[in-house]
Each structure stands twice: as C-alpha cells, then as structure tokens.
Protein backbone atom coordinates (compact mmCIF):
# COMPACT_ATOMS: atom_id res chain seq x y z
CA UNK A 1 99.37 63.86 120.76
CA UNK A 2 101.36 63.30 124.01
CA UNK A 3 102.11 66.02 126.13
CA UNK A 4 106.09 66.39 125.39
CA UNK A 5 105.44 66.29 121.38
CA UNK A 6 103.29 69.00 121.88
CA UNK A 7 105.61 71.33 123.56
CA UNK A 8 108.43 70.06 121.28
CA UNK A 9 106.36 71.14 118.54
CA UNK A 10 105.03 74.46 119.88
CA UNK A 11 108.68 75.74 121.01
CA UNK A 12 109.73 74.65 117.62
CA UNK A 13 107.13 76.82 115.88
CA UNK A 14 107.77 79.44 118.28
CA UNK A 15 111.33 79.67 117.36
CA UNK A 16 110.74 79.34 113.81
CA UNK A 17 108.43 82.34 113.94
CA UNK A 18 110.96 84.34 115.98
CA UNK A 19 113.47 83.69 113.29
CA UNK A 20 111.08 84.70 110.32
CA UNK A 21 110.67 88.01 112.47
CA UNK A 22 114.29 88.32 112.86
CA UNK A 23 114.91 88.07 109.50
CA UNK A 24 112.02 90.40 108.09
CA UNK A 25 113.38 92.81 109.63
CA UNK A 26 116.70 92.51 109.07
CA UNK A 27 115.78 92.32 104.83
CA UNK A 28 113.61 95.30 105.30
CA UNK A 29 115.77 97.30 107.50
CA UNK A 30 113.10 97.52 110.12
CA UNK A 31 113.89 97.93 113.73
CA UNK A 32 112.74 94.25 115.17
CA UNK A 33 112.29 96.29 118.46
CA UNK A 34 110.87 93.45 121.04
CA UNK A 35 108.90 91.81 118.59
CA UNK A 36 111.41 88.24 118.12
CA UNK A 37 110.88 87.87 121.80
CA UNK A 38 107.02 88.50 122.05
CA UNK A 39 107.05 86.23 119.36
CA UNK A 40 108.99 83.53 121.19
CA UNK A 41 106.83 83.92 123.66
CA UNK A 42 103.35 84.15 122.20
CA UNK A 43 104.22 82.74 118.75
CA UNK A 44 101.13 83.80 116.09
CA UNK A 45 100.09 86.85 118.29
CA UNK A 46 103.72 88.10 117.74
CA UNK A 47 103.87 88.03 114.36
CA UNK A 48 100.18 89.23 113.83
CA UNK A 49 101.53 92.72 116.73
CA UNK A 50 105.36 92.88 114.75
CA UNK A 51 103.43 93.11 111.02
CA UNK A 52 100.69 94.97 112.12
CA UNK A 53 101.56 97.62 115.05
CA UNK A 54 102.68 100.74 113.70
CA UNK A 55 104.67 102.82 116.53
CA UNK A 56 104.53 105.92 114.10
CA UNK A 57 100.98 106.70 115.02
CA UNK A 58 99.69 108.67 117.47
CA UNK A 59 96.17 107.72 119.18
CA UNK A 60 95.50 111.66 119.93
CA UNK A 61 94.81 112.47 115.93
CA UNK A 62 91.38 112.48 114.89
C-alpha cells in the first residue's frame, strides 16, 4: 500500500470512529467528554478508553 492510501485510509477510519463515539453518546445520553477527539487522534485506543473508562470510580476503595 503506498504511503498516501494509507493515511487516507487511517484518517478515514479515524473519523469514522470519532463519529460512532459521537453518536453513542448522543443515543445513550452519555457525556462524550474528550473521548471523539482521543479517538480522532488514536482511533481503536479511543474507543476501547470511551467504552471502557468509567470516571464514576474512585481508585481509593478497596
């Protein structure tokens, strides 16, 4: 694959996921927070942090 398809194709996807955040939580009436941007950014790592990081815990409970 040549260089320029490959970063045509990976901002596409990127966007794409960004959008599928966007709209997830815009159905579910879930604060998107930073997570379309972080996804834009770092595409499959964003969606894995926006699905699976839950701000309502706390890290001092045992």
């Amino acid at each position: 694959m040549e260089p320029q398809a490959f970063v045509a194709a990976t901002l596409a996807a990127h966007v794409g996921f960004a959008i599928v955040v966007t709209a997830h939580a815009s159905l579910t009436d879930r604060d998107a927070g930073p997570w379309p941007v972080v996804t834009l950014a770092f595409g499959l790592a964003g969606i894995a942090a926006y699905f699976f990081y839950d701000e309502t815990s706390d890290s001092d409970e045992h």
